[in-house]
Protein backbone atom coordinates (compact mmCIF):
# COMPACT_ATOMS: atom_id res chain seq x y z
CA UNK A 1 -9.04 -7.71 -17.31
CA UNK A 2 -7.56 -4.43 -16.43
CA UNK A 3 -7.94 -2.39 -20.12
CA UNK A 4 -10.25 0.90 -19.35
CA UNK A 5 -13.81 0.64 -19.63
CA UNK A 6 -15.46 3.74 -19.97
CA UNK A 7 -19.39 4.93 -20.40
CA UNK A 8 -18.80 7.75 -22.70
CA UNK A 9 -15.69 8.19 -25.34
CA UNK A 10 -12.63 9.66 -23.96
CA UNK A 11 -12.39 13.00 -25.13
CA UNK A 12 -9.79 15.26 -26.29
CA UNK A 13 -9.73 16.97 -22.23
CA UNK A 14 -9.43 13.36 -21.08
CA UNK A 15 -6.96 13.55 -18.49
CA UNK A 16 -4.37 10.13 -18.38
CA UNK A 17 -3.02 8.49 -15.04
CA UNK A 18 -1.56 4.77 -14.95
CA UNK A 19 0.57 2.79 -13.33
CA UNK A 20 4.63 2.22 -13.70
CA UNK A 21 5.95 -1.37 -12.30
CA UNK A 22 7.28 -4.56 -14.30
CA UNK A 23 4.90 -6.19 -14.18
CA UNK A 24 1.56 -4.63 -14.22
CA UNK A 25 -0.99 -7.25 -15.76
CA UNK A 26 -1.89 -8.37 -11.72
CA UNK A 27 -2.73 -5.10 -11.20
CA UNK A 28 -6.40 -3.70 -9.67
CA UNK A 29 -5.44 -0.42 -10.05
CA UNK A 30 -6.88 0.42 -13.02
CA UNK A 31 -10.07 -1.47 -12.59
CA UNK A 32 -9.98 0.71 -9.16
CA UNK A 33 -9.57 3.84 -10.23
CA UNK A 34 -11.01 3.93 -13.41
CA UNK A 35 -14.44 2.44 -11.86
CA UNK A 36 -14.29 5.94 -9.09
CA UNK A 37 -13.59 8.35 -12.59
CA UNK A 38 -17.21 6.84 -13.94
CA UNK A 39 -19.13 7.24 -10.88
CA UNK A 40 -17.95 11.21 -10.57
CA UNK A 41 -18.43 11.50 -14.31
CA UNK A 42 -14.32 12.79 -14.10
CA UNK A 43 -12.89 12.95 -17.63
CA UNK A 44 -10.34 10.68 -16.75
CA UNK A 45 -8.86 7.57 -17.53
CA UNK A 46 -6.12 5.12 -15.56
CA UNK A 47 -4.01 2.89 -17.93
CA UNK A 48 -1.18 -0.04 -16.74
CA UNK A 49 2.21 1.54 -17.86
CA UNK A 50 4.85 -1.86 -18.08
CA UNK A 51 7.67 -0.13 -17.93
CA UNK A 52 11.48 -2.80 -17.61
CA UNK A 53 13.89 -1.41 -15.18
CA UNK A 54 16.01 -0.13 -18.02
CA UNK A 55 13.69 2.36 -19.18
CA UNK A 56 12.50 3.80 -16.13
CA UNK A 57 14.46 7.19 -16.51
CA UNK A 58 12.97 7.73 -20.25
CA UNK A 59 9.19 6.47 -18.92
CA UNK A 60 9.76 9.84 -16.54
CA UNK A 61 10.50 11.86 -19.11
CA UNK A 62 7.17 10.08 -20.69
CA UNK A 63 4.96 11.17 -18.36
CA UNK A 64 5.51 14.78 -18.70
CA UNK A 65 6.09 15.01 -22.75
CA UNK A 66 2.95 13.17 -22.77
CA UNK A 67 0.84 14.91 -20.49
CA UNK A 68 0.22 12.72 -18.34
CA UNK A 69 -1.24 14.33 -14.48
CA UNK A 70 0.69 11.36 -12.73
CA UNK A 71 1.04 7.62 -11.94
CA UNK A 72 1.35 5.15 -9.39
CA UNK A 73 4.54 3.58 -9.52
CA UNK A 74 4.55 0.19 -8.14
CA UNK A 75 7.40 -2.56 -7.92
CA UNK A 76 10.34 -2.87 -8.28
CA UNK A 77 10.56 0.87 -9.41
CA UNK A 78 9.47 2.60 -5.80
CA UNK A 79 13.25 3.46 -4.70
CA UNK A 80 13.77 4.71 -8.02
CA UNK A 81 10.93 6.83 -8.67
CA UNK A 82 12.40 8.43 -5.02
CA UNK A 83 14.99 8.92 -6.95
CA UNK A 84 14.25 10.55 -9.84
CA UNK A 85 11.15 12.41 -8.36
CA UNK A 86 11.80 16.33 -8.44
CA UNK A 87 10.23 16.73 -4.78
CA UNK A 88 9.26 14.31 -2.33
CA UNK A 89 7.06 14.41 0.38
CA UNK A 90 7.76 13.77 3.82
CA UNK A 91 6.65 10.16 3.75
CA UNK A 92 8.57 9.70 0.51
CA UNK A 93 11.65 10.89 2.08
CA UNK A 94 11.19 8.56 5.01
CA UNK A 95 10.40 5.27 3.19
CA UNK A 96 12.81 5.70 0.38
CA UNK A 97 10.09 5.03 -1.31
CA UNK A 98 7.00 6.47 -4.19
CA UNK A 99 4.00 5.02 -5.49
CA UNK A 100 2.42 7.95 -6.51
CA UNK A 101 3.97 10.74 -9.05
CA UNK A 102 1.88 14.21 -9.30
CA UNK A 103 3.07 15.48 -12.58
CA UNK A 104 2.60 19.52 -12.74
CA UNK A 105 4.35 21.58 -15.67
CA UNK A 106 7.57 20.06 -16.13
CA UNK A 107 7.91 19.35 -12.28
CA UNK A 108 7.27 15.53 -10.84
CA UNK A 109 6.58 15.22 -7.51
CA UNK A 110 6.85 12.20 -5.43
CA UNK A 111 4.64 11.15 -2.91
CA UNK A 112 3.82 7.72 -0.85
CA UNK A 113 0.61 6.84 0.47
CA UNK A 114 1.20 4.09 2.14
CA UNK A 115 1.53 4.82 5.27
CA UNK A 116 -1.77 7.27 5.92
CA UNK A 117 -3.66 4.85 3.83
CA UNK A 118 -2.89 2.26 6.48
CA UNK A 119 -3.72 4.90 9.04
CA UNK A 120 -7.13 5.23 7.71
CA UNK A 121 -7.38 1.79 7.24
CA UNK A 122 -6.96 1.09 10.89
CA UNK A 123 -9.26 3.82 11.77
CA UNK A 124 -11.60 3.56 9.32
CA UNK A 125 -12.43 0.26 8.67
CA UNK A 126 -10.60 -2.05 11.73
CA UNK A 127 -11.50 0.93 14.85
CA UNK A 128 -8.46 0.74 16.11
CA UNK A 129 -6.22 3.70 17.52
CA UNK A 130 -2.69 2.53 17.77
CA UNK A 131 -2.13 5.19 20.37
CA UNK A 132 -0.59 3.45 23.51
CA UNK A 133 -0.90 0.24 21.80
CA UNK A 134 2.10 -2.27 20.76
CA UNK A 135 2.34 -4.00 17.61
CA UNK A 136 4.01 -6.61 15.86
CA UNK A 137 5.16 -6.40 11.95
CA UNK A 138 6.38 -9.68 10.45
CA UNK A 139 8.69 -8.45 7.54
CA UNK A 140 10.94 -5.45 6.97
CA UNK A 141 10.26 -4.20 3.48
CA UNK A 142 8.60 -1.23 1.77
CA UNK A 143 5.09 -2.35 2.65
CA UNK A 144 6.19 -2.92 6.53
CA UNK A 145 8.50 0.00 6.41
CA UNK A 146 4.92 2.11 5.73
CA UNK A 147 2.87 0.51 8.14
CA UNK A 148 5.59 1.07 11.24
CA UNK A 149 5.42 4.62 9.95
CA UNK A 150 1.67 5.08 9.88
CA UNK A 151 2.05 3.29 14.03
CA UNK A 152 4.87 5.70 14.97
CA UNK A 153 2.90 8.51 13.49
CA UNK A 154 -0.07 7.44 15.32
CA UNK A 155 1.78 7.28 18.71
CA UNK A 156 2.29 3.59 18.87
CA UNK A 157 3.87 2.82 22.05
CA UNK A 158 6.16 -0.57 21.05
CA UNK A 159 6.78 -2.06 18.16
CA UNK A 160 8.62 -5.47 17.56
CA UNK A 161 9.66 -6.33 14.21
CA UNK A 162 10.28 -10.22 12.92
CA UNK A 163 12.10 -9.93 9.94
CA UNK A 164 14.14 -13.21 8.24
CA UNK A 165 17.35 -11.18 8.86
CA UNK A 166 17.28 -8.43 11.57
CA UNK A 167 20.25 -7.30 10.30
CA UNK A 168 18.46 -5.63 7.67
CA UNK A 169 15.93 -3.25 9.68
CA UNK A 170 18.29 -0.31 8.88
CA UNK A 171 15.82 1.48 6.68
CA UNK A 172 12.41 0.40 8.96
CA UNK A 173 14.32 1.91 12.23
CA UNK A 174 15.22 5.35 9.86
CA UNK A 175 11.52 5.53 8.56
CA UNK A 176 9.95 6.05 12.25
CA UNK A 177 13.45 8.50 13.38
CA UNK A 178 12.51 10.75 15.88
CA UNK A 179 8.93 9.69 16.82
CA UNK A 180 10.40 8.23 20.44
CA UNK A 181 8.68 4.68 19.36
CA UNK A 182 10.25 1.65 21.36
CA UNK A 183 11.36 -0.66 18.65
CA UNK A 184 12.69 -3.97 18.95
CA UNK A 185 13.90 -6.39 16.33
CA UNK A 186 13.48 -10.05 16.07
CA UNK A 187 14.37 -13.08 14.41
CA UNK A 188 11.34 -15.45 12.52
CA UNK A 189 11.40 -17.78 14.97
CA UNK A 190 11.43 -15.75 17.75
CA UNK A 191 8.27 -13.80 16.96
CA UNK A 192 6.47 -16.71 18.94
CA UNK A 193 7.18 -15.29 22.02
CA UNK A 194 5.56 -11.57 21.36
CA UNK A 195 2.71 -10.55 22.23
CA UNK A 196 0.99 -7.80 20.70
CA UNK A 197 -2.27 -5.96 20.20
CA UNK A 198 -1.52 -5.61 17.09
CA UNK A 199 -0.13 -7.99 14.05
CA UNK A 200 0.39 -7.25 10.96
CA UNK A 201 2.15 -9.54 7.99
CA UNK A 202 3.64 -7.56 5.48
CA UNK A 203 5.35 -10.68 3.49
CA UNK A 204 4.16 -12.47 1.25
CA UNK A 205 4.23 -15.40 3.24
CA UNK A 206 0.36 -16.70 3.35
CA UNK A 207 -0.17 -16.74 -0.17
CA UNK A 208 1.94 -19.83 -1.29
CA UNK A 209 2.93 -22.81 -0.03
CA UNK A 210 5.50 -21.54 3.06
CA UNK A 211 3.52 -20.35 6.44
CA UNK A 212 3.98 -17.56 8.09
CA UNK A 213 5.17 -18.13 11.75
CA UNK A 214 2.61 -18.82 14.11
CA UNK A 215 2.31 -15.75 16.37
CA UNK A 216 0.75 -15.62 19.49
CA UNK A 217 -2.65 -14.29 19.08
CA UNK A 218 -5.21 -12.87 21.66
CA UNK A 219 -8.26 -13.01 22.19
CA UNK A 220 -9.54 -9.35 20.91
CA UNK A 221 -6.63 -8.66 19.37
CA UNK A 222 -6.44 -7.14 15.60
CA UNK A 223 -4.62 -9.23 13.02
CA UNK A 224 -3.95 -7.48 9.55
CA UNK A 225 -2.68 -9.36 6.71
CA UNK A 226 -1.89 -7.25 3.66
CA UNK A 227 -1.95 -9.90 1.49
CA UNK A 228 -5.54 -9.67 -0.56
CA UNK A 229 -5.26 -12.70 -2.65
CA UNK A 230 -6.07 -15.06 -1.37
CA UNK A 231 -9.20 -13.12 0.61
CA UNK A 232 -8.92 -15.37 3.31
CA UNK A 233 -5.65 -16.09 4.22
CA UNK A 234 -4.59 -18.88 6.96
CA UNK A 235 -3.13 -15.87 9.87
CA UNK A 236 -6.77 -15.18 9.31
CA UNK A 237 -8.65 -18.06 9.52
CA UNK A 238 -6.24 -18.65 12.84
CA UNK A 239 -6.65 -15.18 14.16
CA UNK A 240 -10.43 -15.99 14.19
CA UNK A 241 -10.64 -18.92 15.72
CA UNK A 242 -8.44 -17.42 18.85
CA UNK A 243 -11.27 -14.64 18.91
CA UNK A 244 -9.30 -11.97 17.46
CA UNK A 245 -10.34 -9.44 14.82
CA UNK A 246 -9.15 -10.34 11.38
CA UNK A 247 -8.51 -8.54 8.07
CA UNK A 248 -7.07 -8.74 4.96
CA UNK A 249 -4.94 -6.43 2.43
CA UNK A 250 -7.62 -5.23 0.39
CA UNK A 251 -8.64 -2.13 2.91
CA UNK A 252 -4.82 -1.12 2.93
CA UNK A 253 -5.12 -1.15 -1.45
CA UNK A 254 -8.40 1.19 -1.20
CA UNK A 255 -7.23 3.70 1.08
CA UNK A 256 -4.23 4.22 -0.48
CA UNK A 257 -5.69 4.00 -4.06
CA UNK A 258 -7.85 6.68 -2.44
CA UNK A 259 -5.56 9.09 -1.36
CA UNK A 260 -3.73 8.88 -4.51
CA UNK A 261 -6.98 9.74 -6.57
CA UNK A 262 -7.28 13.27 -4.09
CA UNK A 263 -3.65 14.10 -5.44
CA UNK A 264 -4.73 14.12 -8.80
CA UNK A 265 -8.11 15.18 -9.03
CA UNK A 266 -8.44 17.05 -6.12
CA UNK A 267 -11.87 14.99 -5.44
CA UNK A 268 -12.30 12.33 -2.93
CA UNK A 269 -13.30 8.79 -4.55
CA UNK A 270 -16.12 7.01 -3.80
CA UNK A 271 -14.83 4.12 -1.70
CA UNK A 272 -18.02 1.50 -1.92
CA UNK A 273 -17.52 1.65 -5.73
CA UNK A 274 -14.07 0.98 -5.73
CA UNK A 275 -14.44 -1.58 -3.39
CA UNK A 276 -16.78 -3.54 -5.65
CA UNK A 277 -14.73 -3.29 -8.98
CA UNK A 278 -11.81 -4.74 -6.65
CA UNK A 279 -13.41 -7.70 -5.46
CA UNK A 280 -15.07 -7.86 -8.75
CA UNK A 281 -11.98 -8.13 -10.49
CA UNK A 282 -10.34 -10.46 -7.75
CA UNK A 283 -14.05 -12.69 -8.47
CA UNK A 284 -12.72 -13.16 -11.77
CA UNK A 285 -8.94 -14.72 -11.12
CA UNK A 286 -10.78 -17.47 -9.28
């Protein structure tokens, strides 16, 4: 269940986040964030917002008549959010692209954490530096669109997308503009030929019934599935038995819940606790 729990009554300081998409009801976010507001003791609380794509424009105008300190935004309303967003950060800009709304006075401002929340994700958590490295991305969406940004960023030396229809890299290629990254794109069925120390799946392709193409995989190599549920996905269950290093999406979900949390409050979460009420919550779909 995602409604707030809190220890204490909200008060009338209590300071409101949530989270914009259609729909929201999946959503750990508030389980997330609301569990890191409890351990600081922050006055805060983090509520799902279901907003339809109709009324995105007047849930804007929401956020700051109600005092709200910001949202996440989540899908399908990330391009719009760029769009309606009063100032957007450099990331933003790049990706097309917000999930996280910083609401001061009457101004919004857009922001995207994607992309260093993957950075710190690989650093972090996997110990890897993608400096010098080459990767491989299967998919070229928002989600892939923020990881190839976090690589070029990180002064990733190749990168080869696989996407269903190169044709549509466009916005991927723009994203990383000007970082000197050697990018190559790639049909599907074509990604069996890469190799890479580096793969990451940014589709949702792992979590149904339809594979995801069967890369090559090293052993020692990384492998990086964003999907989180299911926890153990079968890239990852392959990637281990060829002796590579394996993880799923929920690291990418922390750090980037994470970051979001310091643009609101200023504070830096407590990642072990948010951690738990994730896989807490994921404990209790199954």
């Amino acid at each position: 269940m995602d409604e707030p729990a809190t220890d204490a009554p909200l008060s009338g300081q209590t300071r409101t986040v949530g989270i914009i998409g259609w729909p929201v009801a999946h959503s750990l976010s508030p389980r997330i964030h609301n569990a890191a507001f409890r351990a600081l003791g922050l006055d805060w609380v983090y509520v799902p917002l279901p907003v339809q794509p109709s009324d995105v424009d007047r849930a804007f105008q929401g956020l700051v008549a109600l005092g709200f300190a910001g949202a996440n935004v989540t899908m399908p309303h990330k391009t719009v959010a760029a769009e309606r967003a009063d100032t957007l950060s450099d990331d933003a800009r790049r990706l097309r692209a917000v999930n996280t709304l910083v609401v001061e006075g009457s101004t919004v401002h857009g922001h995207n954490t994607d992309a260093p929340g993957f950075d710190r994700f690989l650093r972090n958590d996997a110990g890897f530096d993608p400096r010098g490295r080459s990767a491989l991305i299967f998919g070229a969406g928002g989600a892939a669109r923020a990881c190839a940004l976090a690589l070029a960023r990180g002064g990733v030396a190749s990168l080869v997308v696989a996407a269903r229809d190169p044709a549509r890299t466009e916005p991927l290629e723009a994203a990383i503009d000007g970082f000197g990254v050697d990018v190559r794109t790639v049909a599907f069925h074509e990604a069996d030929r890469v190799q890479a120390d580096l793969i990451v799946n940014a589709t949702p392709l792992g979590a149904g019934d339809e594979p995801l193409p069967a890369p090559p995989i090293r052993e020692g190599s990384l492998v990086v599935d964003l999907l989180y549920d299911p926890a153990v996905t079968s890239l990852q269950t392959s990637a281990r038995s060829a002796g590579a290093i394996a993880f799923g999406g929920i690291g990418l979900l922390l750090h980037q819940a994470a970051l979001s949390f310091e643009l609101w409050t200023g504070r830096r979460p407590p990642l072990d606790v948010m951690s738990a009420a994730a896989l807490a919550a994921l404990a209790e779909r199954h």
